[in-house]
Protein backbone atom coordinates (compact mmCIF):
# COMPACT_ATOMS: atom_id res chain seq x y z
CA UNK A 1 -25.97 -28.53 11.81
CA UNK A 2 -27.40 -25.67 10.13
CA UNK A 3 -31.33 -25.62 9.29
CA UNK A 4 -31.14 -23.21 6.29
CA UNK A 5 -33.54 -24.16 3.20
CA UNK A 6 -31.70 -27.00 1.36
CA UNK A 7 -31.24 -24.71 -2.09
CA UNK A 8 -27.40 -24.50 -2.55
CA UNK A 9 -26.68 -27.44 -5.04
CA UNK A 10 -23.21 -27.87 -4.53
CA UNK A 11 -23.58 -28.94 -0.63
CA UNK A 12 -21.14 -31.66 -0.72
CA UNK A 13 -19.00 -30.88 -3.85
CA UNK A 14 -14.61 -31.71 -3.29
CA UNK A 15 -14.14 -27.91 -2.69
CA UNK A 16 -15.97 -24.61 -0.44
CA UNK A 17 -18.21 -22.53 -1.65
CA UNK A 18 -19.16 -19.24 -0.54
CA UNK A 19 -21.21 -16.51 -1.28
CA UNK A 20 -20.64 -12.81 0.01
CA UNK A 21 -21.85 -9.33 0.07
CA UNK A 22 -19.69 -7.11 -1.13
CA UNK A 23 -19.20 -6.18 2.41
CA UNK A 24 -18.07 -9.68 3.13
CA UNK A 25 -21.18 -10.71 4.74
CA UNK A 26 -21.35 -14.57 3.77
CA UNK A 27 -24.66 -15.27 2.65
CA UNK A 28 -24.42 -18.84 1.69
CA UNK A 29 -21.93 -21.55 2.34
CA UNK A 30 -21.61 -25.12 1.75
CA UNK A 31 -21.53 -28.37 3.73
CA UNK A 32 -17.70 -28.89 2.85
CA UNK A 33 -16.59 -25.53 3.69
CA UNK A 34 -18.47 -25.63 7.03
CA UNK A 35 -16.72 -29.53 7.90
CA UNK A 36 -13.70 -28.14 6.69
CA UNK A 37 -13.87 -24.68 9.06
CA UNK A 38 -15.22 -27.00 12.26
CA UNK A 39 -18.65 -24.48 12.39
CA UNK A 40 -22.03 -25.43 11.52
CA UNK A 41 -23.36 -23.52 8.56
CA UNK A 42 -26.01 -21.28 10.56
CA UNK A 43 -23.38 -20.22 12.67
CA UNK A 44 -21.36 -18.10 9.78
CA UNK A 45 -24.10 -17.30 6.87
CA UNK A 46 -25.73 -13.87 7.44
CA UNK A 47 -23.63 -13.61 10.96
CA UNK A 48 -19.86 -13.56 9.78
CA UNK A 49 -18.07 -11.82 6.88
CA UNK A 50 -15.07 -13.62 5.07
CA UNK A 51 -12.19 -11.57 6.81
CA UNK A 52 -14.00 -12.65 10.27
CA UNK A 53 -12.81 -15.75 9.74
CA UNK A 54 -9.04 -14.94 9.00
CA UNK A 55 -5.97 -14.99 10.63
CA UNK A 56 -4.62 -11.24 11.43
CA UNK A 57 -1.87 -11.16 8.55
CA UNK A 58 -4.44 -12.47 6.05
CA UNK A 59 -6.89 -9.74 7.53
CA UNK A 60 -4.26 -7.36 6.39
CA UNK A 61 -3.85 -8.74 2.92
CA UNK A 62 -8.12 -9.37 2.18
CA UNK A 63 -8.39 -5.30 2.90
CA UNK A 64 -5.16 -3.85 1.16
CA UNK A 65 -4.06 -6.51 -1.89
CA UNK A 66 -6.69 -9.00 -2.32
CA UNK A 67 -10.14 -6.98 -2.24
CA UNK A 68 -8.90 -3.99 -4.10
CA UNK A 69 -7.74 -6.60 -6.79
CA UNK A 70 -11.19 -8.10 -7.08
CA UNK A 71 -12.89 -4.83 -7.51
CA UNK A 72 -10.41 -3.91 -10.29
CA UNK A 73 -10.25 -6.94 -12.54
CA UNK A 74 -13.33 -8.49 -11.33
CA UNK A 75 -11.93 -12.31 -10.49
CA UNK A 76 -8.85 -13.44 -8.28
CA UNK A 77 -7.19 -16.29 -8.78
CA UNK A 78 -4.76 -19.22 -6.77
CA UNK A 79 -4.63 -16.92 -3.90
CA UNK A 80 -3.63 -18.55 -0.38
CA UNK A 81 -5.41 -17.31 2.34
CA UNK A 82 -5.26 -18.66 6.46
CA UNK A 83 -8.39 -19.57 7.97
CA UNK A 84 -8.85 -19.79 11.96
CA UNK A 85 -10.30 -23.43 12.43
CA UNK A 86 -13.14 -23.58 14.91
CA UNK A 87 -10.96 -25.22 17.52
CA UNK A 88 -8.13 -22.49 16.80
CA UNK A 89 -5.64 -23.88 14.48
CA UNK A 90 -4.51 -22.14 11.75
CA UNK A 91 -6.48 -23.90 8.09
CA UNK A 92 -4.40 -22.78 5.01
CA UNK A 93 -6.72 -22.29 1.64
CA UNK A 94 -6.36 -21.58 -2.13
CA UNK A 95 -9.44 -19.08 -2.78
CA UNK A 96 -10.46 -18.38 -6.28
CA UNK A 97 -13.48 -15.28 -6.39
CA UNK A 98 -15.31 -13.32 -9.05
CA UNK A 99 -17.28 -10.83 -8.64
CA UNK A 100 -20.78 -10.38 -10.09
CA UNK A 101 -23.97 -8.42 -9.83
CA UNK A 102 -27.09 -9.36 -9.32
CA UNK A 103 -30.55 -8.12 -8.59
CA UNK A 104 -28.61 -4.69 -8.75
CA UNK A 105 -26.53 -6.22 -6.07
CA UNK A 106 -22.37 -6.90 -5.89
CA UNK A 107 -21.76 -10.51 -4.85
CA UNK A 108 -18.21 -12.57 -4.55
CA UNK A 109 -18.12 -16.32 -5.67
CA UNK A 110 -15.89 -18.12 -3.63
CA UNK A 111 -14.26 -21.28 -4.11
CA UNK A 112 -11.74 -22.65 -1.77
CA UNK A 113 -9.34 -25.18 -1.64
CA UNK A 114 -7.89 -26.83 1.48
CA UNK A 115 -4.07 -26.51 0.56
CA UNK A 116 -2.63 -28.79 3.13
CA UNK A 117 -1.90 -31.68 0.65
CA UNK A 118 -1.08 -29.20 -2.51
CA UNK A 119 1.66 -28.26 -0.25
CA UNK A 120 2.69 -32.04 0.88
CA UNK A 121 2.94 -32.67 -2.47
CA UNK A 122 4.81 -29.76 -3.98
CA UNK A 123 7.57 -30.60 -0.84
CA UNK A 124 7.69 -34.70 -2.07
CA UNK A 125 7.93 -33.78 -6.03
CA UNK A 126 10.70 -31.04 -4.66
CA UNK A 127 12.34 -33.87 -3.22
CA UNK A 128 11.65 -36.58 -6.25
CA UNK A 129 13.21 -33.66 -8.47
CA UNK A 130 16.28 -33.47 -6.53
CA UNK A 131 16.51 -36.89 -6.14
CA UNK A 132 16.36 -37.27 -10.02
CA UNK A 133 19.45 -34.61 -10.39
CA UNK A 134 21.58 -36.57 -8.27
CA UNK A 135 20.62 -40.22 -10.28
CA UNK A 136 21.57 -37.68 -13.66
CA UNK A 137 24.73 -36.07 -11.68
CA UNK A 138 25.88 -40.15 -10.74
CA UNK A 139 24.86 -41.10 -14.67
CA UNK A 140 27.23 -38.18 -16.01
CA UNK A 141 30.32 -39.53 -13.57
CA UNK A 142 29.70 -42.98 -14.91
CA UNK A 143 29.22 -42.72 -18.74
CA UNK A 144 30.05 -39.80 -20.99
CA UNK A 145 26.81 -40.28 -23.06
CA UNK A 146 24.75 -38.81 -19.92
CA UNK A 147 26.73 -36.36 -19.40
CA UNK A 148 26.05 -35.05 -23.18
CA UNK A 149 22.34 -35.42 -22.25
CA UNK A 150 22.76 -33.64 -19.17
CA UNK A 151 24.06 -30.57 -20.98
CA UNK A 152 21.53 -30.67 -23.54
CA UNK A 153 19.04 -30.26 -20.48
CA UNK A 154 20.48 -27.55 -18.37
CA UNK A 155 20.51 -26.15 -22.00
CA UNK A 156 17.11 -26.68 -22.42
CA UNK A 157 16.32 -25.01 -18.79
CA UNK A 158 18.35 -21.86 -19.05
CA UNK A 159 16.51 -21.59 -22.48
CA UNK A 160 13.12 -21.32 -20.86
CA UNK A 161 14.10 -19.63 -18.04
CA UNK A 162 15.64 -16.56 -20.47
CA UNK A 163 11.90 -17.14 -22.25
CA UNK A 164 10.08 -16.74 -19.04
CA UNK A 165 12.43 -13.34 -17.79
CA UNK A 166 11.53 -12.09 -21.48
CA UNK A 167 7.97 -12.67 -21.32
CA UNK A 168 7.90 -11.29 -17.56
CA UNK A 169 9.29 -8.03 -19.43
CA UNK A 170 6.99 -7.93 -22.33
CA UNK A 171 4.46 -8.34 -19.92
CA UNK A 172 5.35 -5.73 -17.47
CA UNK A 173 6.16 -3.51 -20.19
CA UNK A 174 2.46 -3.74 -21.39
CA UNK A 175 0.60 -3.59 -18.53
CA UNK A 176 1.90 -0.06 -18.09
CA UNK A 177 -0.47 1.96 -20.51
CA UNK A 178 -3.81 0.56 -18.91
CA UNK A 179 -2.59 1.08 -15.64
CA UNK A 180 -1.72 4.48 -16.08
CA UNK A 181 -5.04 5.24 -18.08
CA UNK A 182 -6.41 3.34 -14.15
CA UNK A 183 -4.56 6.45 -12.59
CA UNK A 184 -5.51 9.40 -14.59
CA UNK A 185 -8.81 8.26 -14.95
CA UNK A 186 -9.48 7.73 -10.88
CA UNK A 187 -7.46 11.26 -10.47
CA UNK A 188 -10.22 12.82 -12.85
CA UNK A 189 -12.43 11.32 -11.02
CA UNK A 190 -11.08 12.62 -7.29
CA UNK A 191 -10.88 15.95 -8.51
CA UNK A 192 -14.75 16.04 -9.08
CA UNK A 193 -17.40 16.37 -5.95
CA UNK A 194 -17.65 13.00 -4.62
CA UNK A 195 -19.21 11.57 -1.47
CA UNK A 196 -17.18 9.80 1.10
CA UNK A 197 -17.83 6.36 0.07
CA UNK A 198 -17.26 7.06 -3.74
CA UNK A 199 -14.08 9.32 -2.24
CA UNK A 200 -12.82 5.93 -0.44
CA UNK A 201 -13.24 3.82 -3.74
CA UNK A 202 -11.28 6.16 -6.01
CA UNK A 203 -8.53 6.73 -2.99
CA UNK A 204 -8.51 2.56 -3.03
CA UNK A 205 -8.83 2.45 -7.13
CA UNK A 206 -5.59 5.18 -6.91
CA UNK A 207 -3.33 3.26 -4.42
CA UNK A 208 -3.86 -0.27 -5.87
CA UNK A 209 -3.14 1.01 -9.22
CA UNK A 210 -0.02 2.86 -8.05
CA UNK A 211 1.15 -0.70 -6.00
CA UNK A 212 0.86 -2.03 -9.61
CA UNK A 213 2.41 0.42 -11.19
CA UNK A 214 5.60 0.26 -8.91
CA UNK A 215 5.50 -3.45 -9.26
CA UNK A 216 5.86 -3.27 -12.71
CA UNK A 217 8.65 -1.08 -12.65
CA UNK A 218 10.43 -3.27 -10.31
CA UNK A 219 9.68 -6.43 -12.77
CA UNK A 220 11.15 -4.46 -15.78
CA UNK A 221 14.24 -3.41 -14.34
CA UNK A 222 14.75 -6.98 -13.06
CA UNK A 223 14.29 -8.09 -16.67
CA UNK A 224 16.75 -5.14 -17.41
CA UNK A 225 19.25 -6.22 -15.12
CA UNK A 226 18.94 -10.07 -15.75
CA UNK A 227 19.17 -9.80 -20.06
CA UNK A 228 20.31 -6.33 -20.28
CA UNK A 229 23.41 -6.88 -18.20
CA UNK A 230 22.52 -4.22 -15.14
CA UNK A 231 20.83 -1.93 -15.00
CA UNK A 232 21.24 1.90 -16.88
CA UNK A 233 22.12 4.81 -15.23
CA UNK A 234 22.42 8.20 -16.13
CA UNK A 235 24.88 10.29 -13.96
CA UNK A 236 24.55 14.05 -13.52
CA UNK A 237 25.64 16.48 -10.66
CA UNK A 238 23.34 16.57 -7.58
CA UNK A 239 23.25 17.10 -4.02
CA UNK A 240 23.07 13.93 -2.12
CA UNK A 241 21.53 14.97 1.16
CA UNK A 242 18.75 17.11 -0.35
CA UNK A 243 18.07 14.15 -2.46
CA UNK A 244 18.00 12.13 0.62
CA UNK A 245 16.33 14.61 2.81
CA UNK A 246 13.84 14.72 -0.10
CA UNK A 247 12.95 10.78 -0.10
CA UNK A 248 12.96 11.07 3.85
CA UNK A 249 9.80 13.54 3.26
CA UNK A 250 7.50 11.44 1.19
CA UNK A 251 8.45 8.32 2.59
CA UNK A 252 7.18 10.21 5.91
CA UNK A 253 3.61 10.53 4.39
CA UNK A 254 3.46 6.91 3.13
CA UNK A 255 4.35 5.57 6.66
CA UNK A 256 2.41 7.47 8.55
CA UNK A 257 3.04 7.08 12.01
CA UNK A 258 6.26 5.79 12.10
CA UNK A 259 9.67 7.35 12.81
CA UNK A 260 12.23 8.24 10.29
CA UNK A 261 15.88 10.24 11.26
CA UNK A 262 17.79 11.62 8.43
CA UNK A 263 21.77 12.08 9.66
CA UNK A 264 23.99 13.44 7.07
CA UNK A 265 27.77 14.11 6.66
CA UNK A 266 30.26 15.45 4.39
CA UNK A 267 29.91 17.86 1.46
CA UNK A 268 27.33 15.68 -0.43
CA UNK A 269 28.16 16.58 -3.96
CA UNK A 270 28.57 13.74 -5.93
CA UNK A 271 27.74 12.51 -9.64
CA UNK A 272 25.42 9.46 -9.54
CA UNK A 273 21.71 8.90 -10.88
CA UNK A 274 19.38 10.73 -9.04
CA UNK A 275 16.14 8.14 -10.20
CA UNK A 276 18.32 5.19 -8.94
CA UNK A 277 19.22 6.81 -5.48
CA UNK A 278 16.00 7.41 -4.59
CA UNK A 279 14.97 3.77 -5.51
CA UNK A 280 17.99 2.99 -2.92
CA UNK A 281 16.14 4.82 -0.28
CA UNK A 282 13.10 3.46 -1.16
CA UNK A 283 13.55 0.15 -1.37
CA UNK A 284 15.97 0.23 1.99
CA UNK A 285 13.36 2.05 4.21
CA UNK A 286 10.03 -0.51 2.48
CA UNK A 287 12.82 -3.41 3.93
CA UNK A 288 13.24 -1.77 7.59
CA UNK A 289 9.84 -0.70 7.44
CA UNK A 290 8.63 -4.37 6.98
CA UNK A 291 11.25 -6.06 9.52
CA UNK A 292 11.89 -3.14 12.07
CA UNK A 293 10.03 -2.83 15.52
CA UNK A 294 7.61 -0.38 14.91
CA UNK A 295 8.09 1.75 18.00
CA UNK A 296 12.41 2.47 17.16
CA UNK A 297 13.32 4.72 15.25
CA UNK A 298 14.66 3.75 11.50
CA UNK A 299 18.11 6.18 10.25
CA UNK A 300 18.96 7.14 7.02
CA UNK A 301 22.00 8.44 6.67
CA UNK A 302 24.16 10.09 3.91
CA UNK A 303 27.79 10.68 3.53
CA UNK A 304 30.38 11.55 1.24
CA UNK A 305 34.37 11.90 1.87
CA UNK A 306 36.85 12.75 -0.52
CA UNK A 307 36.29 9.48 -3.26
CA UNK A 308 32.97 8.23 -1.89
CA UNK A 309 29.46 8.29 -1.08
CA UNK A 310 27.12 6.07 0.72
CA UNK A 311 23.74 5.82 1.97
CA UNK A 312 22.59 3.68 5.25
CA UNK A 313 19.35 2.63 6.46
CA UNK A 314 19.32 1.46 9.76
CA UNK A 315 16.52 -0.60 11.53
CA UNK A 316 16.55 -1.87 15.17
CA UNK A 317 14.34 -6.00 15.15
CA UNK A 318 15.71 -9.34 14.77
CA UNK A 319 18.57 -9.83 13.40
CA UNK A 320 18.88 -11.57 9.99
CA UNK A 321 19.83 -15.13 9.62
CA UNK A 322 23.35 -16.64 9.28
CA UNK A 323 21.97 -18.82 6.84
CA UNK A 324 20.09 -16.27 4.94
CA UNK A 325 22.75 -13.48 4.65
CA UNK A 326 24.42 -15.45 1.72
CA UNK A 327 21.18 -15.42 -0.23
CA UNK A 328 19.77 -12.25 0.97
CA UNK A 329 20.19 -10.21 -2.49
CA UNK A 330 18.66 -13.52 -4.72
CA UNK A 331 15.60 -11.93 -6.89
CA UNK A 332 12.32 -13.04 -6.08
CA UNK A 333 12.75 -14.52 -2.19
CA UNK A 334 11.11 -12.73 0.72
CA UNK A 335 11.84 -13.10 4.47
CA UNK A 336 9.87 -15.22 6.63
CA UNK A 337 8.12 -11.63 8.07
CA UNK A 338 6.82 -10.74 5.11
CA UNK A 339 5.45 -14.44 4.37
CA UNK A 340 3.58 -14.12 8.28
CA UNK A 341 2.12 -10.56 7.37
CA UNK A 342 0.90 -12.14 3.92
CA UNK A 343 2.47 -9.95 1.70
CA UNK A 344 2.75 -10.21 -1.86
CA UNK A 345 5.89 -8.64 -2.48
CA UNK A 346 6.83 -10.91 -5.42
CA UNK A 347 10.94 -10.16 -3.39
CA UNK A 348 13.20 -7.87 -6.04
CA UNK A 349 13.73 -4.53 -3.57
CA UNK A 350 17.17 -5.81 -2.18
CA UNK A 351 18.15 -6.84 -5.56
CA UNK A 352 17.44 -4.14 -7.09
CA UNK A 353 19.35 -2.06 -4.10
CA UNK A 354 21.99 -4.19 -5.44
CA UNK A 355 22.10 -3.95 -9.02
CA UNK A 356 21.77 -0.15 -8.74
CA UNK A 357 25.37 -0.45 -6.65
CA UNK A 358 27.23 -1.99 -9.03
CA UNK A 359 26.09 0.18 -11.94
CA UNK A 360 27.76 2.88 -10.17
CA UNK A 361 30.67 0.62 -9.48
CA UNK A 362 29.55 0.23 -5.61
CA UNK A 363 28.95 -2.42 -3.07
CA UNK A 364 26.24 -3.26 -0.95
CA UNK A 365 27.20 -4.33 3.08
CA UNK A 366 25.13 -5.73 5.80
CA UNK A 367 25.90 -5.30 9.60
CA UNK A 368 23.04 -7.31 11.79
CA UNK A 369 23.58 -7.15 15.40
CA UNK A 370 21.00 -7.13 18.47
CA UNK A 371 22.78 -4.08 19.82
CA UNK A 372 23.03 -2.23 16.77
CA UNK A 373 20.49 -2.96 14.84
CA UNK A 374 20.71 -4.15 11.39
CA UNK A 375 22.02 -1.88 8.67
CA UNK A 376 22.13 -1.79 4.78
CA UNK A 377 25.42 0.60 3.74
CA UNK A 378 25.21 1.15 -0.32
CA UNK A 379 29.02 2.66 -0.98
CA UNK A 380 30.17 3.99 -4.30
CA UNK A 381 32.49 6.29 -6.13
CA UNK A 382 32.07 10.05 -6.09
CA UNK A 383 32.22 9.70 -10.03
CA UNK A 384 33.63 13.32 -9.96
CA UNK A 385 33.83 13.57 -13.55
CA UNK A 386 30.25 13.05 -13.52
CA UNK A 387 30.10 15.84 -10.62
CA UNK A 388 32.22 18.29 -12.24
């Protein structure tokens, strides 16, 4: 057991408690968090910083999501994290931090939550629910009262959930000014003389707040596109393989490293919305980019024939579910990759991909084979009164 001075008061409190250095040195931790981890407490404080002690994905997530969101806004909230057990085994926790300064110091508050039984009993009261809707389903078959009641409460549902898509816009729509005052103020800032730390915290300050920012837009056109009936586009001439080509080149600097083949074919003038294609491209490469072996290549390819045009993005990894391919455009899921990597992708890329295809009166195909790869083809009409 450890033999640090008995001065943290909250030893043996229901939850963990940590204390770290803005580094992510721990410099305090409790008795329950200790029990909880399998290490003694002198084996962690002033030896081991919070990441240390988390699984690879979550490693991932505590540098590039979670850490960069503390330093913004100060406090994180209901975030799960995976600790490694001292015996191995993966420990799932709920973490809750704030930062705060003291002695002209920057320390994190920790609290942590062993999330084991939340999740037990979010699985049972998903099962009591559905259990209930089949009692109400039986009810509505038997008398025609219930099935009046019934009504009134999918009624009641669809009401809240148009409330909640509405508020997730208002939101969203809000949240744009400060961010973008985040931006210009941290590109004022990185156009100054800066040392290399402060140069690292304004590059981190900039990237968060542009992750935000393209969250945001991805929440407001699902609001669009859920209230508003799809989403708007504005056609105009354009060339669809510079547009492409175009994409291909900044995509190129955010993945760094990894391989992207533009192949195009045809004449490639078409009428469509140039904003919305791009998204297309965007969205399709983030997907293959996420679920594509790193070391293949990923292929973008545009076309256009006489009537239409299409855009493909091709990634070679495992192929997509049976089971999933049905469901594979519903807002807000994510793949079982992304959940491993801990991402936060709150899941509205492919349905957005989507909704953008049938504004231009288009389709959206999958073809997942081991052989071939898996492949996203977006197909739509030429529009050539648009083009003309």
């Amino acid at each position: 057991m450890s033999t640090r001075p008995a001065t943290f008061q909250y030893d043996d409190v229901p939850c963990g408690l940590l204390t770290t250095a803005a580094n992510g040195t721990i410099v305090r931790a409790n008795r329950t968090f200790c029990a909880w981890l399998g290490v003694g407490c002198d084996d962690i404080v002033d030896k081991k910083r919070l990441q240390d002690l988390l699984t690879v994905g979550c490693k991932i997530f505590h540098q590039t999501h979670w850490l960069p969101l503390l330093q913004i806004q100060g406090s994180v909230g209901e975030v799960q994290l995976d600790l490694v057990h001292g015996d191995g085994h993966t420990l799932a926790m709920l973490v809750n931090a704030v930062r705060c300064e003291r002695d002209g110091q920057t320390f994190h508050e920790i609290a942590l939550f062993v999330a084991t039984d939340r999740k037990k009993y979010e699985r049972d009261l998903l099962l009591a629910r559905r259990r209930a809707e089949e009692l109400l389903e039986s009810e509505r078959k038997a008398q025609e009262t219930s099935a009046m009641a019934l009504r009134k409460l999918e009624q009641d549902a669809q009401q809240r959930a148009v409330l909640a898509e509405q508020l997730v816009g208002i939101v969203s729509h809000d949240l744009r000014t400060p961010l973008n005052a985040v931006v210009l103020g941290a590109g004022m800032l990185a156009s100054g003389e800066l040392t290399p730390v402060h140069a690292r915290i304004v590059n981190r300050v900039m990237s968060a707040a542009n992750r935000a920012t393209r969250l945001i837009a991805d929440l407001l056109d699902f609001t669009q596109a859920r209230l508003g009936g799809g989403l708007p586009i504005t056609p105009a001439p354009l060339d669809l393989h510079a547009l492409v080509a175009e994409c291909v080149d900044e995509l190129r600097v955010v993945w760094a490293g990894r391989m992207l083949e533009h192949v195009s074919s045809g004449a490639g003038l078409i009428g469509a919305d140039a904003d919305r294609l791009a998204q297309i491209v965007t969205n399709l490469v983030s997907n293959a980019m996420t679920y594509g072996i790193p070391d293949r290549p990923i292929t973008i390819r545009s076309s256009t024939d006489e009537q239409s045009f299409s855009i493909a993005v091709r990634n070679f990894g495992p192929t997509i579910p049976a089971e999933l391919l049905p469901h594979i455009f519903e807002p807000l899921r994510r793949g079982e990759q992304q959940v491993k990597l801990g991402s936060r992708s709150v899941g509205l890329g492919l349905y957005i991909v989507q909704q953008i295809a049938l504004a231009h009166g288009g389709t959206v195909q999958i073809d997942s084979m081991v052989e071939t790869g898996t492949t996203f083809t977006v197909t739509a009409p030429i529009r050539m009164d648009s083009a003309a």
